[in-house]
N, C-alpha and C. Protein backbone atom coordinates (compact mmCIF):
# COMPACT_ATOMS: atom_id res chain seq x y z
N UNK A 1 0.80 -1.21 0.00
CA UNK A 1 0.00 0.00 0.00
C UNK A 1 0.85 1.27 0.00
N UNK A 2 1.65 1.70 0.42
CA UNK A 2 2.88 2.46 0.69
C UNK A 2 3.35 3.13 -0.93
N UNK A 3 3.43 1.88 -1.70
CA UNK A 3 3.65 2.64 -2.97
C UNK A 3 2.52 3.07 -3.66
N UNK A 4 1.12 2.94 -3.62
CA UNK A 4 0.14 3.21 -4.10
C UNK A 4 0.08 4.41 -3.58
N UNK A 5 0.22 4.45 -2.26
CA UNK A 5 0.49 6.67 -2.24
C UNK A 5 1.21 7.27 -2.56
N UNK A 6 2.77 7.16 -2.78
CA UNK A 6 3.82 7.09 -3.01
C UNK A 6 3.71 7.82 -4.55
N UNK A 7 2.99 6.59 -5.43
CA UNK A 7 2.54 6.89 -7.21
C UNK A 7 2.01 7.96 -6.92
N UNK A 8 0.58 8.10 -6.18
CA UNK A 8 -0.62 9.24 -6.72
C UNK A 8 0.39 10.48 -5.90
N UNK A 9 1.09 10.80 -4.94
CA UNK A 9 1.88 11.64 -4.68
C UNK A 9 2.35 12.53 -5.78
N UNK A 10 3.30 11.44 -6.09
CA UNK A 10 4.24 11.89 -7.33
C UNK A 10 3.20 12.03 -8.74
N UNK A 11 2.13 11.45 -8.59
CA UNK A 11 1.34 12.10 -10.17
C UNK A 11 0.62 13.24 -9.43
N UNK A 12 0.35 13.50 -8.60
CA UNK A 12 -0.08 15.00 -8.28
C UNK A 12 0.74 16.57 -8.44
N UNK A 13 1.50 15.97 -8.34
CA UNK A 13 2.75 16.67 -8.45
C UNK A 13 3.34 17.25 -10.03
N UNK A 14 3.03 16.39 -11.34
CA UNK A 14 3.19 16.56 -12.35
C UNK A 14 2.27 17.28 -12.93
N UNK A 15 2.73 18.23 -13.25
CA UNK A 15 2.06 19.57 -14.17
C UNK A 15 1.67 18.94 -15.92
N UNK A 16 0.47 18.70 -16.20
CA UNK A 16 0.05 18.62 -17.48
C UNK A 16 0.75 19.58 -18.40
N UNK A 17 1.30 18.84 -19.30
CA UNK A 17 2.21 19.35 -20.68
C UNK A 17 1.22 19.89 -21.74
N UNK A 18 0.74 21.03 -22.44
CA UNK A 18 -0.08 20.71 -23.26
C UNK A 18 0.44 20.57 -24.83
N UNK A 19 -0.78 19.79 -25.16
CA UNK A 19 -0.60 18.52 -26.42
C UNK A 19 0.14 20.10 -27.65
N UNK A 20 0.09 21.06 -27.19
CA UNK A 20 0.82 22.21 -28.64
C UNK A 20 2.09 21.79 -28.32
N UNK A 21 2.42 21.86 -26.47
CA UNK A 21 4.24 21.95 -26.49
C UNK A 21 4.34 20.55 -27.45
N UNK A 22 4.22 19.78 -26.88
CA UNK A 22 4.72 18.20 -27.82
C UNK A 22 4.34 18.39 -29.08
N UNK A 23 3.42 19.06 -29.78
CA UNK A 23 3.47 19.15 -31.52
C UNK A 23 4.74 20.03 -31.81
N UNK A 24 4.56 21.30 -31.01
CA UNK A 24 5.69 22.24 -31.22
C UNK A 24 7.50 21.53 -31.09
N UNK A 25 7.67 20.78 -30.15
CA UNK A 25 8.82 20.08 -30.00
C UNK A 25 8.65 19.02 -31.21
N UNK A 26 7.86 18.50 -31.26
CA UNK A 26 7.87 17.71 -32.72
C UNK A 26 8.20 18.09 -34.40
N UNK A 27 7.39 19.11 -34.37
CA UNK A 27 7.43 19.31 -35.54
C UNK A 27 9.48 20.37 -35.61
N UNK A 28 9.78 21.13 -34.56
CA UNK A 28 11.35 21.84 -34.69
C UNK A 28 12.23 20.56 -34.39
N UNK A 29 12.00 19.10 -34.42
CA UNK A 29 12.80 17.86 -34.54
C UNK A 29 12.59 17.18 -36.06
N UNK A 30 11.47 17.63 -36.49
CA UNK A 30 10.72 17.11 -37.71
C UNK A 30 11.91 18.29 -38.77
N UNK A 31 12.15 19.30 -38.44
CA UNK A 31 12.70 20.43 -39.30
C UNK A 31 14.52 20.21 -39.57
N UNK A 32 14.37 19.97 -38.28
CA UNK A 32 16.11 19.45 -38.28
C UNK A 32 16.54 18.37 -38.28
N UNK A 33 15.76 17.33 -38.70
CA UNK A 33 15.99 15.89 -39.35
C UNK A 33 16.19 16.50 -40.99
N UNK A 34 15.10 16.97 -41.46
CA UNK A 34 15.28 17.61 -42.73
C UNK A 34 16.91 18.22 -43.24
N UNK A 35 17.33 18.78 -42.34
CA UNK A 35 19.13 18.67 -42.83
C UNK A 35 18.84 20.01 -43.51
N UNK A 36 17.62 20.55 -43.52
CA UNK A 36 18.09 21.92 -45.06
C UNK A 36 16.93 21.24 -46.24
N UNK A 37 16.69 20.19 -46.60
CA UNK A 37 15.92 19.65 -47.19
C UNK A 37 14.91 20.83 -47.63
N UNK A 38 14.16 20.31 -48.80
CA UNK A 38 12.45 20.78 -48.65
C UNK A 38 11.90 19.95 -48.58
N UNK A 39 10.94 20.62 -48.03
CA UNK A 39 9.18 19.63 -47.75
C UNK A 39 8.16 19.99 -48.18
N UNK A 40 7.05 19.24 -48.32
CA UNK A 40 5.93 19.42 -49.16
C UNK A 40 4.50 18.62 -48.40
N UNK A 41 4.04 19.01 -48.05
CA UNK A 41 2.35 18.73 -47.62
C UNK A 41 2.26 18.55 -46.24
N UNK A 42 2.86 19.34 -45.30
CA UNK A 42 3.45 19.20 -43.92
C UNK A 42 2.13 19.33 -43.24
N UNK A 43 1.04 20.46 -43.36
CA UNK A 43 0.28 20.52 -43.02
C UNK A 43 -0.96 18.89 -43.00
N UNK A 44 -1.41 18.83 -43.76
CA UNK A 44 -1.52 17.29 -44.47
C UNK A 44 -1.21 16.32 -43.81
N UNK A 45 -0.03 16.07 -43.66
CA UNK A 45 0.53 14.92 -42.78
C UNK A 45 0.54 15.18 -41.14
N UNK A 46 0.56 16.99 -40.86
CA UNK A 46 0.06 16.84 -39.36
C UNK A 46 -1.04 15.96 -38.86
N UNK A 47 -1.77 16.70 -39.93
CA UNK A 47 -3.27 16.38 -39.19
C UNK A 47 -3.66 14.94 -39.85
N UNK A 48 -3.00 14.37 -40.42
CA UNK A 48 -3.49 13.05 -40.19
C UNK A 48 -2.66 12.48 -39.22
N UNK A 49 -1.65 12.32 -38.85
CA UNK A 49 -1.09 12.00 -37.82
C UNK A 49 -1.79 12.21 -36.73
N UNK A 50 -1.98 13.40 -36.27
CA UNK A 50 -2.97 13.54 -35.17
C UNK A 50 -4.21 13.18 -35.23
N UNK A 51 -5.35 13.19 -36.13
CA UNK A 51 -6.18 13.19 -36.48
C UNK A 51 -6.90 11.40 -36.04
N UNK A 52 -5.83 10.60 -36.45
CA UNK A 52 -6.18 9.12 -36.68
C UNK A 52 -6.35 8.76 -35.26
N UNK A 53 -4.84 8.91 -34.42
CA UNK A 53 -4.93 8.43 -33.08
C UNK A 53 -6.26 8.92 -32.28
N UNK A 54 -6.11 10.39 -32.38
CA UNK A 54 -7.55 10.82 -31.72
C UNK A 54 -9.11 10.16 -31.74
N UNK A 55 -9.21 9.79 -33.49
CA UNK A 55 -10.35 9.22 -33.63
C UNK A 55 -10.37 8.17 -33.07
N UNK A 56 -9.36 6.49 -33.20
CA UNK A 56 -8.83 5.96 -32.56
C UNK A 56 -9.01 5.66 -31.16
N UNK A 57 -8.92 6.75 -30.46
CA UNK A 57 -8.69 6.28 -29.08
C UNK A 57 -10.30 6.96 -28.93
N UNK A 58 -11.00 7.83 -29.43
CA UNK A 58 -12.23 8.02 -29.01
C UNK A 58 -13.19 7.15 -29.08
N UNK A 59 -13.26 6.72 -30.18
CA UNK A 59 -13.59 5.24 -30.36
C UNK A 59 -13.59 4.51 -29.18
N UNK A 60 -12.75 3.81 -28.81
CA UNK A 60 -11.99 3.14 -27.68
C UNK A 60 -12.47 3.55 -26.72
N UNK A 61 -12.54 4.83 -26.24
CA UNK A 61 -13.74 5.71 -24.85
C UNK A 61 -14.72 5.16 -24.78
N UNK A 62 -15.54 5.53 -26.66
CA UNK A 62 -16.63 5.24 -26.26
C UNK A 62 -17.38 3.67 -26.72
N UNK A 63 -16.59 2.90 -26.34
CA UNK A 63 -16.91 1.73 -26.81
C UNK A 63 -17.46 1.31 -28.11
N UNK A 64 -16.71 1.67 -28.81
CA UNK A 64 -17.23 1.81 -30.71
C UNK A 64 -18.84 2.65 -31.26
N UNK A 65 -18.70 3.33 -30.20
CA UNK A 65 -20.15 4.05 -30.45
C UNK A 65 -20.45 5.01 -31.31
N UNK A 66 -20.35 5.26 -32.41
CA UNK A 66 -19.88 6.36 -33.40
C UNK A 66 -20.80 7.37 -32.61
N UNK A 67 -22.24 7.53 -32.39
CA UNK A 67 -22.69 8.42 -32.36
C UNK A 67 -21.91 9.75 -31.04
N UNK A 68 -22.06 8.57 -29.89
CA UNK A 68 -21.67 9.51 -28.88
C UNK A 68 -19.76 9.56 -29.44
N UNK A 69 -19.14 8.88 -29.94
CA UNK A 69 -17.39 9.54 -30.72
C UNK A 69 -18.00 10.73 -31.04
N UNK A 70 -18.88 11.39 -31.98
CA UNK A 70 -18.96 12.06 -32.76
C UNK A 70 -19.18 13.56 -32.50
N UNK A 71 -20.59 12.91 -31.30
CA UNK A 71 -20.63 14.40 -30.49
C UNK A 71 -18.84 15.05 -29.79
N UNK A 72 -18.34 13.90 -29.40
CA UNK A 72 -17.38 14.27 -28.72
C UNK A 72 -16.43 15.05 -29.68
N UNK A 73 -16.38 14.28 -30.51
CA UNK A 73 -15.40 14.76 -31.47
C UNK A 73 -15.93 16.26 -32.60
N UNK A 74 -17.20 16.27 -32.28
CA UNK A 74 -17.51 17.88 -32.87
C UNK A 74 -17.97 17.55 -33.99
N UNK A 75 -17.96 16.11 -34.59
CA UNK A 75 -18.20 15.76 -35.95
C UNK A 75 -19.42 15.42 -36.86
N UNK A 76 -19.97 15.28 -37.12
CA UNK A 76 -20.97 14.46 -37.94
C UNK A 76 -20.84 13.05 -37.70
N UNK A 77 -22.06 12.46 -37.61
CA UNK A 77 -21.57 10.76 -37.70
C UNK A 77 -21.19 10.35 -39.36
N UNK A 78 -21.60 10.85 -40.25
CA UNK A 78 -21.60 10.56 -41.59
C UNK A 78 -19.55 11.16 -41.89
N UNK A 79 -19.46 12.20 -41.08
CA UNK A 79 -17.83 12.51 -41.67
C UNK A 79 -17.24 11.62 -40.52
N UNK A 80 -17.27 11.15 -39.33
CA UNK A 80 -16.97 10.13 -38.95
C UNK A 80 -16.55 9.15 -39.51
N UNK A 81 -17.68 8.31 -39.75
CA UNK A 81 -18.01 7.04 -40.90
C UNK A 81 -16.33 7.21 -41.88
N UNK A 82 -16.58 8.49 -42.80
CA UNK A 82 -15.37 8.54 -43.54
C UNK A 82 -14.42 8.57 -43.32
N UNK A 83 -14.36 8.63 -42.13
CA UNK A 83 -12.76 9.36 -41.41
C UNK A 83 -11.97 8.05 -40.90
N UNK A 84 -13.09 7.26 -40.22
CA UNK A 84 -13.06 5.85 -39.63
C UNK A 84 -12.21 4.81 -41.53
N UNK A 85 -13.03 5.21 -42.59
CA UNK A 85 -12.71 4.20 -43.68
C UNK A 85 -11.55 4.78 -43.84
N UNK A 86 -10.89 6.29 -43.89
CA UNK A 86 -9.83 6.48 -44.46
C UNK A 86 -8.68 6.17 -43.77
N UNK A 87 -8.49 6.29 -42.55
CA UNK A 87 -7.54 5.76 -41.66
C UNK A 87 -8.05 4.10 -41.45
N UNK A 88 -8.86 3.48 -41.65
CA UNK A 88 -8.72 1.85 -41.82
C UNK A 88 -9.02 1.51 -40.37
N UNK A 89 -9.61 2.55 -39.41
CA UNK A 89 -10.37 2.28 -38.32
C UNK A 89 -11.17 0.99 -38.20
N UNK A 90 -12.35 1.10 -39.27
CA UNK A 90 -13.00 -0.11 -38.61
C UNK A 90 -13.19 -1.49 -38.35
């Protein structure tokens, strides 16, 4: 029992990161892998990157429930539906 307070201690203690710093640190690691390079459709590839996991794990919340994913997610169930076929969700 000792370490079970011990954990929630120490997670009380940790200040929530928000999800911009980690895109922002991502994407100025994403720039200097590039070497000088160019790039092309960066925007594009953010947001599906982000885009998939999110749907993904909402899903997963709500126990494959598109309707209530959808409210959550701000979406339509019908652009759902699509979003689910294009990332290979279902």
């Amino acid at each position: 029992m000792p370490q079970t307070v011990e954990i929630i201690e120490i997670t009380k203690k940790v200040k929530p990161v928000p999800l911009s710093s980690h895109v922002k640190e991502t994407l100025e690691n994403h720039f200097a892998q590039l070497n000088g390079h160019e790039t092309a459709g960066l925007h594009a590839m953010l947001i599906s990157e982000v885009e998939k996991p999110l749907i993904e794990i909402t899903l997963n919340h709500c126990g494959k429930n598109q309707t209530k994913a959808s409210k959550i997610l701000g979406l339509s169930r019908s652009t759902l539906r699509k979003k689910i076929e294009l990332y290979g969700l279902s």
